[in-house]
N, C-alpha and C. Protein backbone atom coordinates (compact mmCIF):
# COMPACT_ATOMS: atom_id res chain seq x y z
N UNK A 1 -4.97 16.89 -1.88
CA UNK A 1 -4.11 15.80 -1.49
C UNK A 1 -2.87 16.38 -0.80
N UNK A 2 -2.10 15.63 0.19
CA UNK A 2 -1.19 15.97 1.07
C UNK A 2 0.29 15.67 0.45
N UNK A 3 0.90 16.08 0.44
CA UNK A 3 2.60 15.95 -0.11
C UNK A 3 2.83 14.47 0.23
N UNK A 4 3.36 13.66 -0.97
CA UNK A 4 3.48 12.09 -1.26
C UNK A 4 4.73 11.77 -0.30
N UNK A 5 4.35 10.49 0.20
CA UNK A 5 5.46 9.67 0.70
C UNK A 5 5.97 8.70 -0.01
N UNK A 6 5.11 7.93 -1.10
CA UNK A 6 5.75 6.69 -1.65
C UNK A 6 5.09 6.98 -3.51
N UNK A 7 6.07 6.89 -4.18
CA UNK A 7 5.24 5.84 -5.64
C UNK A 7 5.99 4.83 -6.15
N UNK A 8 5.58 4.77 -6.87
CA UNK A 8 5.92 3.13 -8.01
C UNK A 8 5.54 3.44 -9.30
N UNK A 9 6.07 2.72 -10.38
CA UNK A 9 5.15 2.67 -11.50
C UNK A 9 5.26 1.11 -11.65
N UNK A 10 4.08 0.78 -12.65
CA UNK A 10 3.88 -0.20 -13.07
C UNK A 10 4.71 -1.04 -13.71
N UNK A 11 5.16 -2.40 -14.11
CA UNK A 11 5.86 -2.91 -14.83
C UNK A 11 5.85 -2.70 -16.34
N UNK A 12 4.94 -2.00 -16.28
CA UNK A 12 4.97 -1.57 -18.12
C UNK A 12 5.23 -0.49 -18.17
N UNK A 13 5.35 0.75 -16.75
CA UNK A 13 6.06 1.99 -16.92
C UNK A 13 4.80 3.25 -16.84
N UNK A 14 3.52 2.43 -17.42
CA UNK A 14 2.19 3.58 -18.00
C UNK A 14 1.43 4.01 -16.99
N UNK A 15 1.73 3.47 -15.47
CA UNK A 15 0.91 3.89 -14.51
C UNK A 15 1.71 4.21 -13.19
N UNK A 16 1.78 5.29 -12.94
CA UNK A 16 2.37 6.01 -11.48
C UNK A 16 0.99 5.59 -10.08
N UNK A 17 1.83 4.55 -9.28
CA UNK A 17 0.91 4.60 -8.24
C UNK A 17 1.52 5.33 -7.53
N UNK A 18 0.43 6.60 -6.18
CA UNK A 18 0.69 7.45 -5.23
C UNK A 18 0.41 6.95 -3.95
N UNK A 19 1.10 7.22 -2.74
CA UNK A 19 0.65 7.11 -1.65
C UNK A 19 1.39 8.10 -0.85
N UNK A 20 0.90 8.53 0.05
CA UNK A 20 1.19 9.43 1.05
C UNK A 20 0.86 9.10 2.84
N UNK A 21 1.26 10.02 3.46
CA UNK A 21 1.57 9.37 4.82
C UNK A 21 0.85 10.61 5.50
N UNK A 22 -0.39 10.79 5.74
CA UNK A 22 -0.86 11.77 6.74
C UNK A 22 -0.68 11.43 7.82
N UNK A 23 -0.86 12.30 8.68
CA UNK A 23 0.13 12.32 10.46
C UNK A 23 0.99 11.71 10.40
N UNK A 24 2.37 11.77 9.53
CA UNK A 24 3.83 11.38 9.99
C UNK A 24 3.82 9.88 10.00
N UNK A 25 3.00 8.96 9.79
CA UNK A 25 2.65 7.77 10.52
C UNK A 25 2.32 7.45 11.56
N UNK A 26 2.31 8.35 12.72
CA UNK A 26 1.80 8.02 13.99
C UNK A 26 0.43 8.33 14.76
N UNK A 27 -0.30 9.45 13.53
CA UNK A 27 -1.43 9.45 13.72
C UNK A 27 -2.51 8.78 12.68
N UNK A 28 -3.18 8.20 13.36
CA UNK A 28 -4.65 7.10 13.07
C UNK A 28 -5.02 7.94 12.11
N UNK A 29 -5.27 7.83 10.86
CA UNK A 29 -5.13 8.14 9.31
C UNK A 29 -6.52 6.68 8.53
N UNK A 30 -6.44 5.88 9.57
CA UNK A 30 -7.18 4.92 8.10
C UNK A 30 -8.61 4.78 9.07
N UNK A 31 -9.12 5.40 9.73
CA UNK A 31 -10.43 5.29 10.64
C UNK A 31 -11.81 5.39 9.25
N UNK A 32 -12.80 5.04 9.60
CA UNK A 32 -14.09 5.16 9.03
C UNK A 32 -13.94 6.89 8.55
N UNK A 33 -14.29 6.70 7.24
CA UNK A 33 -14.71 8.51 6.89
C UNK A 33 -15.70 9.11 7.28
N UNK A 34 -15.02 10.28 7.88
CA UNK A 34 -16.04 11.36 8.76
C UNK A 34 -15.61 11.21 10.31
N UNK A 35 -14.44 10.24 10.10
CA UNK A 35 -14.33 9.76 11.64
C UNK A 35 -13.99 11.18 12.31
N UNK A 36 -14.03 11.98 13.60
CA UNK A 36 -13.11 13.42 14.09
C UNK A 36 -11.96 12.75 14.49
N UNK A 37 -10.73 13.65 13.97
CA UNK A 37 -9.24 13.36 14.18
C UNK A 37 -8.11 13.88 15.16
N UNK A 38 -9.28 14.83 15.95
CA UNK A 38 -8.88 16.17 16.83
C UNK A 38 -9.94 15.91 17.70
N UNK A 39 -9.72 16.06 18.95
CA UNK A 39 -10.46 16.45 20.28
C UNK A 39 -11.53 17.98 19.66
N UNK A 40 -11.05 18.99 19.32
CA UNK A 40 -12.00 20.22 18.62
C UNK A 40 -12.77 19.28 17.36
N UNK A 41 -12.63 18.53 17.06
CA UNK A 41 -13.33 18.19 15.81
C UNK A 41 -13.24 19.11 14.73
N UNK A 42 -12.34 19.68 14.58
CA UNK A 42 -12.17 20.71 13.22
C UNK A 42 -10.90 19.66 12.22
N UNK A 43 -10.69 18.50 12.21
CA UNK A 43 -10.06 17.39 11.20
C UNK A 43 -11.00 16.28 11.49
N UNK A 44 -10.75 15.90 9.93
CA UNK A 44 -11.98 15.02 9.55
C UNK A 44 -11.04 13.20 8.77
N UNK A 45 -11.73 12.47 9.13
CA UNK A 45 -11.03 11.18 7.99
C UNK A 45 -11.52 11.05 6.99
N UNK A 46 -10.46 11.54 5.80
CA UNK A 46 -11.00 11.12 4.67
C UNK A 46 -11.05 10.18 3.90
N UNK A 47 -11.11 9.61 2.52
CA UNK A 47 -11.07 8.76 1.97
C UNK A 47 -9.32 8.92 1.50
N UNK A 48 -9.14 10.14 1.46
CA UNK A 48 -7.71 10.70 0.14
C UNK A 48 -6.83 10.38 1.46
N UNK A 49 -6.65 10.14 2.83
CA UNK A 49 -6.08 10.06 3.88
C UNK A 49 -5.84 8.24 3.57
N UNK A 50 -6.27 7.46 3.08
CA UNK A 50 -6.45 6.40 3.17
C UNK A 50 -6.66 5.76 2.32
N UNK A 51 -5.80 5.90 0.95
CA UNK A 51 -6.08 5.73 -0.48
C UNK A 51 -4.57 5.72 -1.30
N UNK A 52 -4.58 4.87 -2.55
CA UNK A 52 -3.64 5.16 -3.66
C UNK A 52 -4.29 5.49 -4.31
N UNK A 53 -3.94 6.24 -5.01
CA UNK A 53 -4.17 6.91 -6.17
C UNK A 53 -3.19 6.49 -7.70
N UNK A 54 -4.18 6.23 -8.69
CA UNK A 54 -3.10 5.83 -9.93
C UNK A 54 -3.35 6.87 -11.14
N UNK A 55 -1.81 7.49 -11.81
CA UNK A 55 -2.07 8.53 -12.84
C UNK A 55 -1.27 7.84 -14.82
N UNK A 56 -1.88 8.32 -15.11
CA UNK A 56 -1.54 7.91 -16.69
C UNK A 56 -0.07 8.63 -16.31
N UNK A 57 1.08 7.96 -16.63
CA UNK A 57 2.58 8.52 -16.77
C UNK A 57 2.63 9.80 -17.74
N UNK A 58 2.01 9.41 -19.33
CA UNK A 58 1.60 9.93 -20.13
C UNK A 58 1.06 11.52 -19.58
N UNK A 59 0.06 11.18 -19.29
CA UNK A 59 -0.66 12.45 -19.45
C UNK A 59 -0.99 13.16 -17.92
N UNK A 60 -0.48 12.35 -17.05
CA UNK A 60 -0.64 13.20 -16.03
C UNK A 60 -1.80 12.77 -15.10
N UNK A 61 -2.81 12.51 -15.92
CA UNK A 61 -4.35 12.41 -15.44
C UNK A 61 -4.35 11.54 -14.33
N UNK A 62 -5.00 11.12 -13.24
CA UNK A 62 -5.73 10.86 -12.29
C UNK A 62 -6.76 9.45 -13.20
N UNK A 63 -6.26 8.54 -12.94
CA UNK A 63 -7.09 6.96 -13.72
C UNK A 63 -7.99 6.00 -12.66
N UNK A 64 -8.05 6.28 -11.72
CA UNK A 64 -7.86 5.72 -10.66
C UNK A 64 -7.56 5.96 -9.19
N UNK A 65 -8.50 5.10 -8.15
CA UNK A 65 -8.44 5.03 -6.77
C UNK A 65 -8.73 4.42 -6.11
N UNK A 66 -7.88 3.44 -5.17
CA UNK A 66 -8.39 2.23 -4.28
C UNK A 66 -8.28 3.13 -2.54
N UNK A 67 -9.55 2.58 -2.19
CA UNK A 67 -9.67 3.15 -0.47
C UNK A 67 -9.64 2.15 0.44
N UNK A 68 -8.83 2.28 1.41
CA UNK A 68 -8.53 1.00 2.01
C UNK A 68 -9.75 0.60 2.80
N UNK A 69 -10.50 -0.52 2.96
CA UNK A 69 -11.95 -1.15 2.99
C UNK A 69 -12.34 -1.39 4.72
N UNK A 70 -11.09 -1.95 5.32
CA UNK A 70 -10.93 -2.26 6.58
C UNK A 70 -10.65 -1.06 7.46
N UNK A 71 -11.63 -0.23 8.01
CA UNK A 71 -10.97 1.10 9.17
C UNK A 71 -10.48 0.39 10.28
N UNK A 72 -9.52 0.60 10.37
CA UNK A 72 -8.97 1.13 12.14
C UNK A 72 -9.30 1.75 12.78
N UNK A 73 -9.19 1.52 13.93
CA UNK A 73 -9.64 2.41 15.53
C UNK A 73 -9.07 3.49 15.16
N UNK A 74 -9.20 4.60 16.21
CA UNK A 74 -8.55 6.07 16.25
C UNK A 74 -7.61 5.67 17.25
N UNK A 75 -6.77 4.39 17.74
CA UNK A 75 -5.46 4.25 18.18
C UNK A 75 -4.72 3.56 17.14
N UNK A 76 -5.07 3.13 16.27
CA UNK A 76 -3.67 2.81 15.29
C UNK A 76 -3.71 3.51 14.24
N UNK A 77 -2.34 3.79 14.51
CA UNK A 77 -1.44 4.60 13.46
C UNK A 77 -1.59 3.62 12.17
N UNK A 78 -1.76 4.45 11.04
CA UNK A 78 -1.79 3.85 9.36
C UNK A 78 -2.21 4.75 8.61
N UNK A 79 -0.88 4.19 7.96
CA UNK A 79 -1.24 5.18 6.18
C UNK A 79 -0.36 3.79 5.08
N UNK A 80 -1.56 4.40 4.31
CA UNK A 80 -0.93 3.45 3.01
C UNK A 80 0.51 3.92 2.12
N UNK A 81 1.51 3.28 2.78
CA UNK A 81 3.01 4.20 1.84
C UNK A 81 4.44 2.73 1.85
N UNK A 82 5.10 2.93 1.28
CA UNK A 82 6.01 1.70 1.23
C UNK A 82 5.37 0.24 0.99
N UNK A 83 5.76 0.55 -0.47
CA UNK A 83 5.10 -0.45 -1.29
C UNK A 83 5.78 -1.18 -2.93
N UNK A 84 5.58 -1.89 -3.05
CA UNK A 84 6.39 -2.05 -4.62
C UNK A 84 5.12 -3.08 -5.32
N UNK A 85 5.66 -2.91 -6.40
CA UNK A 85 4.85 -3.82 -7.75
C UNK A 85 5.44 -5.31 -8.12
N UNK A 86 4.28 -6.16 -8.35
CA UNK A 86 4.77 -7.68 -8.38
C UNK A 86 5.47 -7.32 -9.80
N UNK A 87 6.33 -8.49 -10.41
CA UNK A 87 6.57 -8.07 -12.05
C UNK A 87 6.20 -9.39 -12.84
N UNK A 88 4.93 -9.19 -13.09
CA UNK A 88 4.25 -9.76 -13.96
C UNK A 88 4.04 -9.68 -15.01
N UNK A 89 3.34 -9.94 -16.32
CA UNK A 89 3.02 -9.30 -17.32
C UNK A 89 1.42 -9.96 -17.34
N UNK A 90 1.19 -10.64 -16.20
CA UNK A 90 -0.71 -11.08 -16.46
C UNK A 90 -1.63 -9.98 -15.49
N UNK A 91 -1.27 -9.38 -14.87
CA UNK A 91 -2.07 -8.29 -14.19
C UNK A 91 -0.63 -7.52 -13.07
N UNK A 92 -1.60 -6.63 -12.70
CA UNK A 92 -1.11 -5.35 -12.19
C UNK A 92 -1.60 -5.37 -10.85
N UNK A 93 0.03 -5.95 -9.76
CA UNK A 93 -0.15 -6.24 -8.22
C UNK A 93 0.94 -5.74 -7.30
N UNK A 94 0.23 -4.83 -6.58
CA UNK A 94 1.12 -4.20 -5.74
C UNK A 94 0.93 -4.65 -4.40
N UNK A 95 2.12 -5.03 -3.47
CA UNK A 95 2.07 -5.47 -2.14
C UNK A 95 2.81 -4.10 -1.39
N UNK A 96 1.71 -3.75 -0.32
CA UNK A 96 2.05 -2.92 0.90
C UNK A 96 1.76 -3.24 2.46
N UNK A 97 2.46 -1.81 2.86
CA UNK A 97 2.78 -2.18 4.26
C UNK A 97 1.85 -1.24 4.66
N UNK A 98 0.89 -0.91 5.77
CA UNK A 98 0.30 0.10 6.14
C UNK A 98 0.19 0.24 7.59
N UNK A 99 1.50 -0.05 8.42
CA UNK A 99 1.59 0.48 9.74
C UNK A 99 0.55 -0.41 10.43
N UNK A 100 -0.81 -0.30 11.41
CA UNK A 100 -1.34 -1.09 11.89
C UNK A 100 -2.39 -1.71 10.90
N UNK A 101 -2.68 -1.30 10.08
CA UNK A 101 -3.18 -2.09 9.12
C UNK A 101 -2.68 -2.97 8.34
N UNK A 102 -1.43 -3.29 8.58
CA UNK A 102 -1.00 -4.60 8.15
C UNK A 102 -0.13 -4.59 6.84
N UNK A 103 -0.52 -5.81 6.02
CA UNK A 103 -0.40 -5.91 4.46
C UNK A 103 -1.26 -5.98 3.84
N UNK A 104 -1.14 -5.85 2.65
CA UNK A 104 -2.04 -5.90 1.37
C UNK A 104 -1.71 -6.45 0.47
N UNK A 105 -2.71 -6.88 -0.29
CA UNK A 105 -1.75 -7.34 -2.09
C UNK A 105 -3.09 -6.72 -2.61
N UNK A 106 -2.81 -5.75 -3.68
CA UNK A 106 -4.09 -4.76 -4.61
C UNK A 106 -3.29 -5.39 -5.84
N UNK A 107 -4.93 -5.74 -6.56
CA UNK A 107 -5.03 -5.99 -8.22
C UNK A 107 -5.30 -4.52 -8.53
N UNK A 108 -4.09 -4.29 -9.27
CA UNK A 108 -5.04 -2.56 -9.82
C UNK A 108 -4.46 -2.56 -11.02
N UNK A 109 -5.44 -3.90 -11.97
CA UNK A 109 -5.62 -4.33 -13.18
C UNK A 109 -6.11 -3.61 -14.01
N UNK A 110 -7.36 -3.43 -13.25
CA UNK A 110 -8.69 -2.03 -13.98
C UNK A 110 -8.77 -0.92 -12.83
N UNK A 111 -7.91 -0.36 -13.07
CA UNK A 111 -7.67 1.15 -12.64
C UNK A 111 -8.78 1.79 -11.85
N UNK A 112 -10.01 1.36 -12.47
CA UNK A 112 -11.31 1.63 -12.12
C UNK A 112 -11.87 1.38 -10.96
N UNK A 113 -11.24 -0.04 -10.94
CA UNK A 113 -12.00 -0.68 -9.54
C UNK A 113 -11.14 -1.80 -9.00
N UNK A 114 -9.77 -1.68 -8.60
CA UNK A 114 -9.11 -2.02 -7.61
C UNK A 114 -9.50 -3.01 -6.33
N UNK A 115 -9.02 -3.52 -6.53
CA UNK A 115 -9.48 -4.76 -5.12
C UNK A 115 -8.57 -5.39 -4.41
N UNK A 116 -8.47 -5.12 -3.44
CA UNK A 116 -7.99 -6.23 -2.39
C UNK A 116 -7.71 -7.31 -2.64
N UNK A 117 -6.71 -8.26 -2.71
CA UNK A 117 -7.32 -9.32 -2.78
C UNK A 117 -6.80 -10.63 -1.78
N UNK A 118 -6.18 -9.92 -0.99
CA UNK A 118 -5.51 -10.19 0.08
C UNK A 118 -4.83 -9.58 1.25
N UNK A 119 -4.73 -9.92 2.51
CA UNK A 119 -4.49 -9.07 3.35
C UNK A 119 -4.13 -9.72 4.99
N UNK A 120 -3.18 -8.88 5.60
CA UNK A 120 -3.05 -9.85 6.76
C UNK A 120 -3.77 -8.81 7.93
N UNK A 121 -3.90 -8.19 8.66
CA UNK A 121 -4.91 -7.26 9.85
C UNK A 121 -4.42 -7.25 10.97
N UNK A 122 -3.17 -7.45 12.03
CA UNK A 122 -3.32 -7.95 13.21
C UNK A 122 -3.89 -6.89 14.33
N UNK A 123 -4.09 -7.72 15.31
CA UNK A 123 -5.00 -6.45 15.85
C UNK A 123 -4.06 -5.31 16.72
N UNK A 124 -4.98 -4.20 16.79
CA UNK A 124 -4.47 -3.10 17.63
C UNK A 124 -3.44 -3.51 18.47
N UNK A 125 -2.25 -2.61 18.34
CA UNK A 125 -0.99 -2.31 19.15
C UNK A 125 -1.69 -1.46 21.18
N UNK A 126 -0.63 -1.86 21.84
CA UNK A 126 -1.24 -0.76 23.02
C UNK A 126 -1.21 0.51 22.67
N UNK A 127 -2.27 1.28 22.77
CA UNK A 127 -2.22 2.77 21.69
C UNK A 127 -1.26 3.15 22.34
N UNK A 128 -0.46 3.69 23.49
CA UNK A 128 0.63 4.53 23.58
C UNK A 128 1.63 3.91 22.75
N UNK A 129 1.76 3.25 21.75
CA UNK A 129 3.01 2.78 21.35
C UNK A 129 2.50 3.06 19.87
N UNK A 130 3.31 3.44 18.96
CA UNK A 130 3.46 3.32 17.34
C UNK A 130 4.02 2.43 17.03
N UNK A 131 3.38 1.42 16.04
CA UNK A 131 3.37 0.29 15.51
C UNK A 131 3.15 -0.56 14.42
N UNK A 132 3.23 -1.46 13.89
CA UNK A 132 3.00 -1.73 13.12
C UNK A 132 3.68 -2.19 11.68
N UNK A 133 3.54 -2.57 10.40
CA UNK A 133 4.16 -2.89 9.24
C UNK A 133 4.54 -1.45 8.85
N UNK A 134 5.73 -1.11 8.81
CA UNK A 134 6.37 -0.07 8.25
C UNK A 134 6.50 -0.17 6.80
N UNK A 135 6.82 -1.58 6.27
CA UNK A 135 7.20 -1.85 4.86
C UNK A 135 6.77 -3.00 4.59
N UNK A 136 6.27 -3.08 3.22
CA UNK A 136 6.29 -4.87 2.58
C UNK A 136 6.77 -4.80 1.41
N UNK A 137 7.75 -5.49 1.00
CA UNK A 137 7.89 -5.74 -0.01
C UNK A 137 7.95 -7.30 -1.19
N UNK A 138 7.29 -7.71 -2.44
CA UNK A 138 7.63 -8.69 -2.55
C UNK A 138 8.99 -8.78 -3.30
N UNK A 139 9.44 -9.88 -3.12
CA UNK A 139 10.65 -10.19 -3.78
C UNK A 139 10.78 -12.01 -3.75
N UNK A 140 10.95 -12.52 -5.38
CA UNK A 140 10.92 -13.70 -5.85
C UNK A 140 9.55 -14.93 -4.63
N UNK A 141 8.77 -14.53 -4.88
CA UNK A 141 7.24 -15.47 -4.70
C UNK A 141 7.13 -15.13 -3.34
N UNK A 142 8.13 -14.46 -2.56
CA UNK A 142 7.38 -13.84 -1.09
C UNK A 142 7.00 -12.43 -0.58
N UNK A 143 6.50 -12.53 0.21
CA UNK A 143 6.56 -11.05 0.85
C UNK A 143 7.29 -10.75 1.79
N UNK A 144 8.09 -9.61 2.11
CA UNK A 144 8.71 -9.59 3.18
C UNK A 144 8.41 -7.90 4.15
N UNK A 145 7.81 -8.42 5.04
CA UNK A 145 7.30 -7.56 5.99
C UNK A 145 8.44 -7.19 7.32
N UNK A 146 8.18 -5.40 7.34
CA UNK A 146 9.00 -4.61 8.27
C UNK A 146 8.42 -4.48 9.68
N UNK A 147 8.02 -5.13 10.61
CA UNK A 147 6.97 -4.96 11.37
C UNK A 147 7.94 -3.76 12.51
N UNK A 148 7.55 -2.78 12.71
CA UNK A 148 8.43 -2.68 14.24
C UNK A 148 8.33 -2.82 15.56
N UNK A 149 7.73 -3.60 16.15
CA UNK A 149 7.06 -4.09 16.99
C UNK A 149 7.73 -5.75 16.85
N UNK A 150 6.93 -6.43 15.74
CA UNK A 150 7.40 -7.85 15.60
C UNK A 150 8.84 -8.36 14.51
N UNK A 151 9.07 -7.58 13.90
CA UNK A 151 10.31 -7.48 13.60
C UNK A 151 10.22 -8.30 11.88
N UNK A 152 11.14 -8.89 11.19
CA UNK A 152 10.68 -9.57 9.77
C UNK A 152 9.51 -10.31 9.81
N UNK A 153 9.00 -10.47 9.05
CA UNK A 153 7.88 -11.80 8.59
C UNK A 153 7.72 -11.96 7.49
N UNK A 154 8.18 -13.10 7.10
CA UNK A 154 8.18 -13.25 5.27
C UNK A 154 6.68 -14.23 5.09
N UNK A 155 5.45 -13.73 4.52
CA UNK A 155 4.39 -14.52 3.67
C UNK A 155 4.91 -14.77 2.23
N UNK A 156 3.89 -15.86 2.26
CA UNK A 156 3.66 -16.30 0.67
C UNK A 156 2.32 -16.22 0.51
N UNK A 157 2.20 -15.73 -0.69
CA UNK A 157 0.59 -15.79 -1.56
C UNK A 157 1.07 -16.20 -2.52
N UNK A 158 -0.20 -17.45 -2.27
CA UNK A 158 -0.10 -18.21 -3.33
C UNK A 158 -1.59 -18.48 -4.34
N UNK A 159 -1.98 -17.01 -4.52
CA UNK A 159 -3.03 -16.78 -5.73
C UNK A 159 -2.19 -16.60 -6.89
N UNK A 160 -3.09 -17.19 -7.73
CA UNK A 160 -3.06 -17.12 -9.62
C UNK A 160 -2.25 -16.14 -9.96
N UNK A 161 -2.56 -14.93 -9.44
CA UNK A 161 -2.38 -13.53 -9.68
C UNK A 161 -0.91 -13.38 -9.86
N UNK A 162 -0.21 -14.01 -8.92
CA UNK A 162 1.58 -13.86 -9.10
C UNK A 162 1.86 -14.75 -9.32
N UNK A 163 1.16 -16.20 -9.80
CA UNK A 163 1.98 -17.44 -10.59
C UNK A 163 2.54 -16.96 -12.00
N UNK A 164 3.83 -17.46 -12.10
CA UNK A 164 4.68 -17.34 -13.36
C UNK A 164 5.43 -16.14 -13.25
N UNK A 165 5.42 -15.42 -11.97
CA UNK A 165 6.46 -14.45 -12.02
C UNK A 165 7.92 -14.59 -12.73
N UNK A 166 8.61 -13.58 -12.84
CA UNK A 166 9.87 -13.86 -13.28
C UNK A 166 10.82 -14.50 -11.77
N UNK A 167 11.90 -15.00 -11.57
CA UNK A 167 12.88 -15.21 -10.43
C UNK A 167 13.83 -13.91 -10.75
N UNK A 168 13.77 -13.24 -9.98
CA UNK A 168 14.66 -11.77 -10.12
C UNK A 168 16.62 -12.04 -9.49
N UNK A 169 17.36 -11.49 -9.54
CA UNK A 169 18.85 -11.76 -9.34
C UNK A 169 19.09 -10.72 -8.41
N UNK A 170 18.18 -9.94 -8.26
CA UNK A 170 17.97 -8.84 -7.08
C UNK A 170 16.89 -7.69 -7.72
N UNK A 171 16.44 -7.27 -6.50
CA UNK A 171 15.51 -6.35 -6.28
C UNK A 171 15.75 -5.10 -5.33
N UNK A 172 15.82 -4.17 -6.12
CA UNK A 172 15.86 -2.79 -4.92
C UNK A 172 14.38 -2.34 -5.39
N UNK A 173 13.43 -2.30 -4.52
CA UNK A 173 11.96 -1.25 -4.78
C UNK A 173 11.97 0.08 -4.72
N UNK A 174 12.66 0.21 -4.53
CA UNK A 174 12.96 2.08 -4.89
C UNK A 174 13.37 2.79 -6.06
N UNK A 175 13.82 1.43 -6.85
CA UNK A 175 14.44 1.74 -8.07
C UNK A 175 14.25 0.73 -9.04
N UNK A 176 13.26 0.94 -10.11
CA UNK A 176 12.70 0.07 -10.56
C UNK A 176 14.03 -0.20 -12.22
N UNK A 177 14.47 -0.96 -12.39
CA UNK A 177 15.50 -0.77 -13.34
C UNK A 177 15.44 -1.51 -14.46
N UNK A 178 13.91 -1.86 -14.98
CA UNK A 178 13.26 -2.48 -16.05
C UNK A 178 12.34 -2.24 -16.14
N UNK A 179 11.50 -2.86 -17.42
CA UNK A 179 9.98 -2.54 -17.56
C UNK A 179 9.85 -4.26 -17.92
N UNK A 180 8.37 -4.64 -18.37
CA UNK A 180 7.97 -5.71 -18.85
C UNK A 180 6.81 -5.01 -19.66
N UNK A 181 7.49 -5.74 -21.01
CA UNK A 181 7.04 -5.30 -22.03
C UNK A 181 5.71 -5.55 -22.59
N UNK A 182 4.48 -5.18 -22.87
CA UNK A 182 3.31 -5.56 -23.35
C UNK A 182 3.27 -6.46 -24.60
């Protein structure tokens, strides 16, 4: 694995999610695996290029891995990094930003097997340009997206999954300054 760009932990504190940013963000990182990443074909797309990874806080261990499902062309730039956790106490939902791949909202309830369960896609940028959702974050029942290209965009999801959230008095995602207690 490549030196991390983003984590989080969970609202209960017990799970460190990882993400990292191969090629800086400006190189095409989320293509089909096996895709060639180099004109020589000596770099390859992997799955770990295009993945969170979740570890027991505890013990260190490796619990978990979601791979992002949707490839991109080899002109858009994406990596899965800049991201925060809904604060729930009925499941475990993280909303991200992934450059031309858009947003996400991941259930990573069962560590095991992670899912999607929402997502926005827009299509390919003109490849000479880097683009895309830099950041998402939610905060009190929305999402709020960094596009740099299109500039804010606040969604709402309105699945089960984040009904009954708490209303927060502010939110910094970089600094998580509570837990929710089991």
């Amino acid at each position: 694995m490549t030196v991390g760009h983003s984590t989080a932990f969970s609202w209960d504190g017990d799970t460190l999610i990882f993400g990292h940013e191969p090629g800086g963000g400006t190189g095409a990182r989320c293509q089909v695996t096996g895709a060639p990443l180099n004109a020589a074909g000596t770099a390859f797309q992997t799955d770990e290029m295009k993945s969170f990874f979740f570890f027991d806080v505890e013990t260190g261990e490796e619990t978990g891995k979601w791979t992002l499902t949707r490839a991109q062309t080899a002109q858009e730039n994406c990596t899965l990094h800049n991201y925060n956790v809904v604060p729930t106490d009925k499941s475990d939902i993280l909303v991200h930003g992934s450059y031309q791949s858009g947003i996400g909202v991941l259930d990573f309830s069962d560590l095991a097997n992670a899912e999607e369960i929402a997502y926005a896609d827009p299509a390919p940028l003109n490849p000479a340009r880097t683009g895309g959702d830099w950041s998402s974050y939610w905060y009190n029942g929305r999402i709020y997206e960094s596009d740099i290209r299109r500039g804010l965009m606040v969604w709402r999801y309105s699945g089960s999954e984040m009904a009954g959230t708490p209303h927060l008095s502010h939110l910094n995602p970089q600094t998580q300054e509570f837990t929710i207690d089991d």
